[in-house]
C-alpha atoms as a PDB file:
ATOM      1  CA  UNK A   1      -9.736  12.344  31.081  1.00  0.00           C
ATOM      2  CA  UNK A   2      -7.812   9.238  29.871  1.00  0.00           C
ATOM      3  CA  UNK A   3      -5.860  11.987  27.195  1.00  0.00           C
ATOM      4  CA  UNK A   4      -5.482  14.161  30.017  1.00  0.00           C
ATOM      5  CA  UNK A   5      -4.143  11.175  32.070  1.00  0.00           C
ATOM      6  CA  UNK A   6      -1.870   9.980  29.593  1.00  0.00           C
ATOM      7  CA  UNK A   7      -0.162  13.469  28.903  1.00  0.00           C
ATOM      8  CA  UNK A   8       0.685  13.880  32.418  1.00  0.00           C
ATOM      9  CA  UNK A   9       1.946  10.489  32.504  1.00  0.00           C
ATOM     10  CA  UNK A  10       3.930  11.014  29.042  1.00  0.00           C
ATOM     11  CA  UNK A  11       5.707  14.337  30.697  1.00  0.00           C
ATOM     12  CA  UNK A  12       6.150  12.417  34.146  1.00  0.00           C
ATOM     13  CA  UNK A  13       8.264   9.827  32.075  1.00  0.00           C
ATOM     14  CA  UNK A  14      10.374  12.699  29.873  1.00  0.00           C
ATOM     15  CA  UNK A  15      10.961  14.205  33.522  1.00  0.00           C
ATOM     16  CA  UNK A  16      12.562  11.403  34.723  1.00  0.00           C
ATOM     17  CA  UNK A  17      14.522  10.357  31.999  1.00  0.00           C
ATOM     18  CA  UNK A  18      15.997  13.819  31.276  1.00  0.00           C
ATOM     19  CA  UNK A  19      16.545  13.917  35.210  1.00  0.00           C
ATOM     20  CA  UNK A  20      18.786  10.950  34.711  1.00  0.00           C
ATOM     21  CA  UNK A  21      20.312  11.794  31.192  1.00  0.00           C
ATOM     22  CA  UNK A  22      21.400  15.321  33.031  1.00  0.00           C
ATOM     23  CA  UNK A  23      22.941  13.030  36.547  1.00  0.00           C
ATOM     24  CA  UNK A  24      24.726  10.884  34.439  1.00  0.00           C
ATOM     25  CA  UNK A  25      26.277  13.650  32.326  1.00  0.00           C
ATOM     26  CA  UNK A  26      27.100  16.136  35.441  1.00  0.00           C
ATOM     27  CA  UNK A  27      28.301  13.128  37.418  1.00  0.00           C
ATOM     28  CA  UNK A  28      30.746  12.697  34.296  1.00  0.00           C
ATOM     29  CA  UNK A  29      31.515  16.387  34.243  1.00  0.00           C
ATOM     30  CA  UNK A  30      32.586  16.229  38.127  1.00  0.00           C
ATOM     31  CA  UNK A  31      34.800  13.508  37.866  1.00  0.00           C
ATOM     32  CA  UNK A  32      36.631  14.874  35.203  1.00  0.00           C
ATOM     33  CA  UNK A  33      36.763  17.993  37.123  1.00  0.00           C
ATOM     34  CA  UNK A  34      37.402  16.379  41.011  1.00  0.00           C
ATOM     35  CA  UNK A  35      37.686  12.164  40.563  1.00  0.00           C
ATOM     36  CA  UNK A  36      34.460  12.419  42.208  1.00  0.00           C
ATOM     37  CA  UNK A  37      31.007  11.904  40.774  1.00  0.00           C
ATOM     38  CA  UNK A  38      29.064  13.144  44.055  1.00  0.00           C
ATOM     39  CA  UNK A  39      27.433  16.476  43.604  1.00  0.00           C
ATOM     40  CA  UNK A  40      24.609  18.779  45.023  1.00  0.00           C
ATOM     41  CA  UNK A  41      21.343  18.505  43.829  1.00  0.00           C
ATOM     42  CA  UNK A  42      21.110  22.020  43.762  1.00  0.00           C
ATOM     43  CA  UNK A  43      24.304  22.345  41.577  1.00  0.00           C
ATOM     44  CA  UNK A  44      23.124  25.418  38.784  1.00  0.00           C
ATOM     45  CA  UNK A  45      24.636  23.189  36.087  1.00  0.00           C
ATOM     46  CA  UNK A  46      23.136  19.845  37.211  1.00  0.00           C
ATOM     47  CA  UNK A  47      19.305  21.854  37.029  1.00  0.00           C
ATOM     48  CA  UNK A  48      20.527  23.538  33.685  1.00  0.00           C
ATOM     49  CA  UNK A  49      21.262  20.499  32.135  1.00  0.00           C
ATOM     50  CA  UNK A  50      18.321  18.927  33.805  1.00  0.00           C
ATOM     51  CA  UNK A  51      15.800  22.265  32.082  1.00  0.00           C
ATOM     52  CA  UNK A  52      17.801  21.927  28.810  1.00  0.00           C
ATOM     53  CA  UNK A  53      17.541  18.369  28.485  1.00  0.00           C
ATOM     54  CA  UNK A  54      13.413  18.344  29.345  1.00  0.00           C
ATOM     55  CA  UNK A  55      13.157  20.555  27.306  1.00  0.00           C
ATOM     56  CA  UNK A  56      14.569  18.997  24.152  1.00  0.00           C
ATOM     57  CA  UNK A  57      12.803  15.878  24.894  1.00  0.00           C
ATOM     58  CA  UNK A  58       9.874  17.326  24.443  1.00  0.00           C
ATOM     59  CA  UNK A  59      10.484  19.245  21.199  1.00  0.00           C
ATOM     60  CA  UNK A  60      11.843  15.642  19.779  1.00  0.00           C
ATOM     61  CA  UNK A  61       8.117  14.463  21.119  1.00  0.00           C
ATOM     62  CA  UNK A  62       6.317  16.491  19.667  1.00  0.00           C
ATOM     63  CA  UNK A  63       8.395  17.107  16.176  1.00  0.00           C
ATOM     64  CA  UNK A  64       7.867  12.539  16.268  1.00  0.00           C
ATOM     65  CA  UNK A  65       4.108  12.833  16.748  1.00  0.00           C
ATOM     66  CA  UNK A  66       3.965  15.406  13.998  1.00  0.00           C
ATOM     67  CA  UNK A  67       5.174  13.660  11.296  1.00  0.00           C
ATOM     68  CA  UNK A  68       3.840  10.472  12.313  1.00  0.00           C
ATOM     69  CA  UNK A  69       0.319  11.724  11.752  1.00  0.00           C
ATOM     70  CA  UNK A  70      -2.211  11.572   8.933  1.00  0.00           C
ATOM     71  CA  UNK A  71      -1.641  14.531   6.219  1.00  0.00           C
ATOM     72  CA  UNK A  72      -5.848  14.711   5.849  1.00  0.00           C
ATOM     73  CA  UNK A  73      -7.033  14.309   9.268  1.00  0.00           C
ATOM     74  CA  UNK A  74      -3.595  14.304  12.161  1.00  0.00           C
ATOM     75  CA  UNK A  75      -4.337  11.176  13.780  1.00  0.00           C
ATOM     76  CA  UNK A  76      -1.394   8.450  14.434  1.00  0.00           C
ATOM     77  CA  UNK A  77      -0.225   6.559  11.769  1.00  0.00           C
ATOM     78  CA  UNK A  78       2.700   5.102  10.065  1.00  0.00           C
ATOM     79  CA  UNK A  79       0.885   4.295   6.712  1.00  0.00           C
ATOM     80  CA  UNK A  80       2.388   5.764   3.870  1.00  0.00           C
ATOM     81  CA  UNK A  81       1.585   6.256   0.304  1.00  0.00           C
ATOM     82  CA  UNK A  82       4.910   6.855  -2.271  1.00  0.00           C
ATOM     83  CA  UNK A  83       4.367   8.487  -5.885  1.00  0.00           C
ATOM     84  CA  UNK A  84       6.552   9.093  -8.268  1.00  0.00           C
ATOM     85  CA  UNK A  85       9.878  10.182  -8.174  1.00  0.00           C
ATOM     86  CA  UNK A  86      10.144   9.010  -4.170  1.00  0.00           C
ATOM     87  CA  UNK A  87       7.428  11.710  -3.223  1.00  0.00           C
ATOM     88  CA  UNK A  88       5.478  10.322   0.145  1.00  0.00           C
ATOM     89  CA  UNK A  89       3.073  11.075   2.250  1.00  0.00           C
ATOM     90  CA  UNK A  90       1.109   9.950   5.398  1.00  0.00           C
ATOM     91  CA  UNK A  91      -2.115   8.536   5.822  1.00  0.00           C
ATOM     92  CA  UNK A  92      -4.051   6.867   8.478  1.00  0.00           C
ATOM     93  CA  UNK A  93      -5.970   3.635   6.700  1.00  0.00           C
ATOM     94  CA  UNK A  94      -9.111   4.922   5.697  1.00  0.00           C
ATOM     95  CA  UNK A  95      -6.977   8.088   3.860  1.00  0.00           C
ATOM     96  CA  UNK A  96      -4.427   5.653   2.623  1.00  0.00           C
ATOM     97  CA  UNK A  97      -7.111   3.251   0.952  1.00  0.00           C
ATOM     98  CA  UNK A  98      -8.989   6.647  -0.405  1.00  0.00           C
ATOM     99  CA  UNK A  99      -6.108   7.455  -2.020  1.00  0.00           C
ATOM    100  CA  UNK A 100      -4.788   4.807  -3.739  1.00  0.00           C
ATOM    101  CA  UNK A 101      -7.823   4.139  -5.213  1.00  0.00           C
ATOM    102  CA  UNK A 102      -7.833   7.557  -6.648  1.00  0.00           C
ATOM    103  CA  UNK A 103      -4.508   7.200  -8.344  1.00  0.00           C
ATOM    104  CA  UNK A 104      -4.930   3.466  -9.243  1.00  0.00           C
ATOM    105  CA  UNK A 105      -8.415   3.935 -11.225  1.00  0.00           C
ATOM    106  CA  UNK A 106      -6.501   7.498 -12.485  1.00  0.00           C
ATOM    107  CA  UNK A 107      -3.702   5.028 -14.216  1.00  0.00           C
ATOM    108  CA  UNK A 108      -3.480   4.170 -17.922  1.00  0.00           C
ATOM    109  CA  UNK A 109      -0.915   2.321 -17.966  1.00  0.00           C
ATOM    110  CA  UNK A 110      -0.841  -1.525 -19.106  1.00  0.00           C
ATOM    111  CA  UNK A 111       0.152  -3.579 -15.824  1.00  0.00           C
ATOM    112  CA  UNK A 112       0.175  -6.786 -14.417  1.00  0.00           C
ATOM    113  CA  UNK A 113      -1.784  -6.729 -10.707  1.00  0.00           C
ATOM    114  CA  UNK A 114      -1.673  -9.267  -7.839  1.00  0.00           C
ATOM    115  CA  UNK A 115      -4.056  -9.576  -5.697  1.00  0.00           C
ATOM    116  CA  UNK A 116      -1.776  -8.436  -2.569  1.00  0.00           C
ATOM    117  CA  UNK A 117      -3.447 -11.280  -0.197  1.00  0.00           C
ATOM    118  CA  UNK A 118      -2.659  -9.358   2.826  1.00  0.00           C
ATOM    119  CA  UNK A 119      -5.533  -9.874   4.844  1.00  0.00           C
ATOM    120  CA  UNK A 120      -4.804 -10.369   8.877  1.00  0.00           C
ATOM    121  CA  UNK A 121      -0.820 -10.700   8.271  1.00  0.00           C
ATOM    122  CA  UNK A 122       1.385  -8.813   9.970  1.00  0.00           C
ATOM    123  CA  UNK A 123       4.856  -8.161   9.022  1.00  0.00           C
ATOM    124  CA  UNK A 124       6.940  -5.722   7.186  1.00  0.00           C
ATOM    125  CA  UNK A 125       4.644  -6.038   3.650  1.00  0.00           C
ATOM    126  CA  UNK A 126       4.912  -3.153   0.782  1.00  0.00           C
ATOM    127  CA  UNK A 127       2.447  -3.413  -1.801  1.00  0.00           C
ATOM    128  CA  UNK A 128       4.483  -2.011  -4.552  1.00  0.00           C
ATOM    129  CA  UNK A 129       4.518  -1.007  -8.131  1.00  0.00           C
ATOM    130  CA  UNK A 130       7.656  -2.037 -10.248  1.00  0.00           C
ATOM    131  CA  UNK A 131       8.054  -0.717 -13.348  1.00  0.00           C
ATOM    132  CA  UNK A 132       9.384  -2.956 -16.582  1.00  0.00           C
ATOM    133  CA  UNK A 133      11.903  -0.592 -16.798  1.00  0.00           C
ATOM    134  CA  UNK A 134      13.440  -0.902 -13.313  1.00  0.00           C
ATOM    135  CA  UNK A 135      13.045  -4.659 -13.435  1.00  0.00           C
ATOM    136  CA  UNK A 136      16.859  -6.379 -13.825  1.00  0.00           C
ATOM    137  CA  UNK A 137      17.040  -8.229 -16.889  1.00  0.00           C
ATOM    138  CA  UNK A 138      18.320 -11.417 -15.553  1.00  0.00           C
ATOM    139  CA  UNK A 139      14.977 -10.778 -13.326  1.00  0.00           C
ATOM    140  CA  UNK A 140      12.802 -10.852 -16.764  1.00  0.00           C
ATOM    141  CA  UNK A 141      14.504 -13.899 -17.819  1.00  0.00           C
ATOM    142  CA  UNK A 142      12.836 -16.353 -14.972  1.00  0.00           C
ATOM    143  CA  UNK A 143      10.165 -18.179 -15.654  1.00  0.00           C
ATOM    144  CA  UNK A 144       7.844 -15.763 -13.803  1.00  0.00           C
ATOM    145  CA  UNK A 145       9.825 -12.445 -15.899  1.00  0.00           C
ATOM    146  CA  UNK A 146       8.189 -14.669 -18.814  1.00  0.00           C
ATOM    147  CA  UNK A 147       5.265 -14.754 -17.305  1.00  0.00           C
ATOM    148  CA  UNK A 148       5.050 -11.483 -16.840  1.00  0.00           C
ATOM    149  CA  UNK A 149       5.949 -10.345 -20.420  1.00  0.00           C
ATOM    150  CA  UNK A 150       3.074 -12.229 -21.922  1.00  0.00           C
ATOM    151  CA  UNK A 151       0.578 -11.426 -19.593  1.00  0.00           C
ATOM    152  CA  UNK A 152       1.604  -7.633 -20.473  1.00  0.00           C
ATOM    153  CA  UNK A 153       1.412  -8.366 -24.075  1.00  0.00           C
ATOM    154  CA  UNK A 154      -1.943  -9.894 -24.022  1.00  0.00           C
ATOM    155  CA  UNK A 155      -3.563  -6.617 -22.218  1.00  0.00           C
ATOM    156  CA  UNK A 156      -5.586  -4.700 -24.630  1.00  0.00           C
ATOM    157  CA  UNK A 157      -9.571  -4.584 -25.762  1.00  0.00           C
ATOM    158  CA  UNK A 158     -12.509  -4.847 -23.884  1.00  0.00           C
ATOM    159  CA  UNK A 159     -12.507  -4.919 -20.202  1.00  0.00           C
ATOM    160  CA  UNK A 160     -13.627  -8.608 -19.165  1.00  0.00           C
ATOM    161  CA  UNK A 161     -16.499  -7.300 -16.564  1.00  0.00           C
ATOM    162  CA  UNK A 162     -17.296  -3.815 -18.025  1.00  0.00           C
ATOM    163  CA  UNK A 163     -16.758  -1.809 -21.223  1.00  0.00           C
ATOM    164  CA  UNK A 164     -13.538   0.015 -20.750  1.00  0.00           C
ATOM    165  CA  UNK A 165     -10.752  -0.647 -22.361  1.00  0.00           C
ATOM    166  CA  UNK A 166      -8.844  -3.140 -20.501  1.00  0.00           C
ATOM    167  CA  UNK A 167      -5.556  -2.025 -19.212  1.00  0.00           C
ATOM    168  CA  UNK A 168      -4.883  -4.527 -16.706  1.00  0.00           C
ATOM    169  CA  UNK A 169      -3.515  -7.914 -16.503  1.00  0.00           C
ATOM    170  CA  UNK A 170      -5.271  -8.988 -12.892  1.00  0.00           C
ATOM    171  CA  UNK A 171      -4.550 -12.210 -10.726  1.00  0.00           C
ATOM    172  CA  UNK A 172      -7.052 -12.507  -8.305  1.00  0.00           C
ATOM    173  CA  UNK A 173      -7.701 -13.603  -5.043  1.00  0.00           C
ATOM    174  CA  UNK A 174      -6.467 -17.572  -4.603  1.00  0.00           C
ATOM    175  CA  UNK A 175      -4.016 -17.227  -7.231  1.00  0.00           C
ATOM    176  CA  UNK A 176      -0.634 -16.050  -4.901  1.00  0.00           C
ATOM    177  CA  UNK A 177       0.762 -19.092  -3.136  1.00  0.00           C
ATOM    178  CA  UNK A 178       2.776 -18.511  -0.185  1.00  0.00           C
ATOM    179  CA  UNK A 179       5.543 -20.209   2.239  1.00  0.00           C
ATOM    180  CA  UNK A 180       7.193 -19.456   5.131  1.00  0.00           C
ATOM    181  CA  UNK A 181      10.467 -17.690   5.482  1.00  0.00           C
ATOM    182  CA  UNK A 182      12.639 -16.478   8.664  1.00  0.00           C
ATOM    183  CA  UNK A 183      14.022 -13.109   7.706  1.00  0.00           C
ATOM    184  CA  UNK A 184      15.657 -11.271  10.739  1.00  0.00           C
ATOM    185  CA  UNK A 185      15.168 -13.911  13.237  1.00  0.00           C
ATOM    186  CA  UNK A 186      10.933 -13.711  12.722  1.00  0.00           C
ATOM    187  CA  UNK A 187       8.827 -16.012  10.739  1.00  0.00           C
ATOM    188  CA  UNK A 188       6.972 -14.616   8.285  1.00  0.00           C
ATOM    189  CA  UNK A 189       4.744 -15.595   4.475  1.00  0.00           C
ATOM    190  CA  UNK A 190       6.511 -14.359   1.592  1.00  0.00           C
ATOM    191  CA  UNK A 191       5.180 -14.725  -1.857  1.00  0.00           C
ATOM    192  CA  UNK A 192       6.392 -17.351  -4.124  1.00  0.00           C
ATOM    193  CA  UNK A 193       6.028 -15.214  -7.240  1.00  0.00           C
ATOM    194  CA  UNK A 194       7.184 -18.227  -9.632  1.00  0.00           C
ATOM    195  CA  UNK A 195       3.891 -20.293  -8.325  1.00  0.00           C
ATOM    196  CA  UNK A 196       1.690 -17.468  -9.925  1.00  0.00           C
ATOM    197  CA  UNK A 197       0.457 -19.596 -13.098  1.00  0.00           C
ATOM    198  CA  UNK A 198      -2.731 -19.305 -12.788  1.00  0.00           C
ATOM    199  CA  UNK A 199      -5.073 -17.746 -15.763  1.00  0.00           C
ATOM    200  CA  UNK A 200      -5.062 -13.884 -15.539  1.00  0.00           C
ATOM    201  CA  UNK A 201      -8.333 -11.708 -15.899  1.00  0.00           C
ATOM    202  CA  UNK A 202      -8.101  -8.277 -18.788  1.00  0.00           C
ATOM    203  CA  UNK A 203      -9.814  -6.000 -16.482  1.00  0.00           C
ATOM    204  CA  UNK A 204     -10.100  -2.616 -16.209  1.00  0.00           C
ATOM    205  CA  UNK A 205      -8.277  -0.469 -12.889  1.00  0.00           C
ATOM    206  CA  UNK A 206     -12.145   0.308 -11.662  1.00  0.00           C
ATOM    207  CA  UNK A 207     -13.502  -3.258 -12.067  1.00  0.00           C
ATOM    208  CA  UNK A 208     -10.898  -4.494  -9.294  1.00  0.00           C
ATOM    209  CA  UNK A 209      -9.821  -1.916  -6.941  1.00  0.00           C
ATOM    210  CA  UNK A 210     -12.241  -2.353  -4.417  1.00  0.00           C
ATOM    211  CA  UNK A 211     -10.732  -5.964  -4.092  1.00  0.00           C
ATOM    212  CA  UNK A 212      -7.710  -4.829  -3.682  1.00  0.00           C
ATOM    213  CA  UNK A 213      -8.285  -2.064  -1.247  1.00  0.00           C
ATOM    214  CA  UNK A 214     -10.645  -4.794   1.181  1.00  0.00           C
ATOM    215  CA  UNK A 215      -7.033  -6.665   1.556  1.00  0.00           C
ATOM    216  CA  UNK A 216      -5.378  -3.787   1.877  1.00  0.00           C
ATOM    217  CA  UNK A 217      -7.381  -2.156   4.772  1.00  0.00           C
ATOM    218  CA  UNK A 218      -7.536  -5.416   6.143  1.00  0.00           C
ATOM    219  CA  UNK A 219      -3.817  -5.466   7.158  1.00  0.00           C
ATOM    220  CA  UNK A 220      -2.998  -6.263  10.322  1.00  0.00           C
ATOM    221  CA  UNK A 221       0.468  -4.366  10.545  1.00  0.00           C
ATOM    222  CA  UNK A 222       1.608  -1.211   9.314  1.00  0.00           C
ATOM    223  CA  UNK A 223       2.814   0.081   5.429  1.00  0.00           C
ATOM    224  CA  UNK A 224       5.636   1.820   7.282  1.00  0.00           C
ATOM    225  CA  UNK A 225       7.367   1.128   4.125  1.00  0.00           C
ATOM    226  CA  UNK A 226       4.679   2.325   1.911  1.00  0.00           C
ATOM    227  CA  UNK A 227       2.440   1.301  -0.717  1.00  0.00           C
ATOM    228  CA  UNK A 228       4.497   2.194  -4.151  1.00  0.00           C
ATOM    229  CA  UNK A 229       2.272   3.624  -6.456  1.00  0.00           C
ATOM    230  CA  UNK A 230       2.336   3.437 -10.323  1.00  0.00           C
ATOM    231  CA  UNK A 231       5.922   5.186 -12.211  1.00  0.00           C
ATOM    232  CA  UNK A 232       7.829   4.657 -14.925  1.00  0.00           C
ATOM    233  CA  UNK A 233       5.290   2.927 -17.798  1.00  0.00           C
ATOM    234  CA  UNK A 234       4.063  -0.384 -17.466  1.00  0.00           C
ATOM    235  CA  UNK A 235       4.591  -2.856 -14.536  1.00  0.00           C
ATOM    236  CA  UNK A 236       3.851  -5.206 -11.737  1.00  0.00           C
ATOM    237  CA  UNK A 237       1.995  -4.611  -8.597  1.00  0.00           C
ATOM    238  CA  UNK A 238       2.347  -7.098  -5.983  1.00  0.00           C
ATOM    239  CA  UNK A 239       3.249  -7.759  -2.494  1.00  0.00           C
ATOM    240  CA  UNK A 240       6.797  -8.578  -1.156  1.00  0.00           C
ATOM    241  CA  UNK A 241       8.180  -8.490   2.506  1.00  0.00           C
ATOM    242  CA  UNK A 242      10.158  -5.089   3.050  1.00  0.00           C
END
């Protein structure tokens, strides 16, 4: 009933707003015409531009509920996943989390990964993969570039919980100090990545993707900007604001 309830209320709403998108426009139309903007409400052009104008509201409704829906299962979301080469998809939460931790265990590539500390934020967050490659050089230079480069060039062996070969360079939770920032007029946390100095675990992509994915579900907003999975060789995952 409440679905039924809120379609009805949904077309109610297009109805009216196409009824005043068409008065305005006709209104426009007759005082170009006459220098008057009174006209019938009967006026054949007035109720064709009323028709043509409902009509196209609802084909832009229902084209934006399409492709802001989950690609597994079609309900609402604004999640998105992005592979390589820019490739994205849609997922509601529970498809998102599924899937990234399908392609992160799938990964062999050595990376550095911080712990995205997401947990009941809000905000426009990206979790995001950056490859070495696409990092800007004057970038690697800073003290936490540095940083970076030798925790990359210490990955190798044993995984420190399991037996796999270790492939990761992992800063857990407690490790990713943050401050407050006002980007477009809102406060929000943002990550001070050259704070991260704390000892790094040689783990293994299986050993630590369930920690990642219980901050990751456990986002308050929305990855309308996507989680950016692994490209390009070895890299960084971490958190930044969008």
């Amino acid at each position: 009933m409440d679905d039924k309830n809120n379609s009805l209320t949904s077309y109610l709403y297009l109805g009216l707003l196409s009824l005043l998108i068409a008065a305005v426009l006709r209104s426009a139309i007759e005082y170009f015409d006459t220098g008057k903007v009174a006209f019938a409400a009967k006026d054949p052009l007035f109720l064709i531009l009323w028709a043509s104008f409902f009509l196209a509201l609802i084909v832009f409704r229902s084209l934006a509920s399409h492709l802001l829906r989950c690609s597994v299962c079609a309900r609402f979301s604004q999640d998105t996943l992005i592979f390589e080469q820019g490739r994205s998809r849609r997922f509601c939460r529970e498809h998102l989390i599924e899937r990234f931790k399908q392609e992160f265990t799938a990964c062999t590539e050595k990376m550095v990964v911080v712990y995205p500390s997401l947990e009941m934020k809000r905000g426009p967050y990206v979790y995001e993969y950056r490859a070495i490659e696409d990092i800007p050089e004057k970038f690697r230079q800073s003290p936490f570039g540095r940083m970076l480069t030798r925790a990359l060039s210490s990955v190798g062996g044993r995984c420190s919980r399991c037996t796999r070969n270790g492939t990761v360079a992992y800063f857990g939770p407690g490790n990713t100090p943050w401050e407050s920032v006002t980007m477009r007029g809102n406060g929000w946390d943002d990550l001070r990545k050259e704070e991260i100095t704390a000892t790094f675990q040689v783990t293994c992509p299986f050993c630590i993707v369930d920690e990642l994915c219980f901050s990751l579900s456990r986002f308050e907003g929305a990855f309308s900007e996507g989680i950016i999975l692994p490209h390009n060789g070895s890299g960084i995952f971490i958190s930044r604001l969008g």
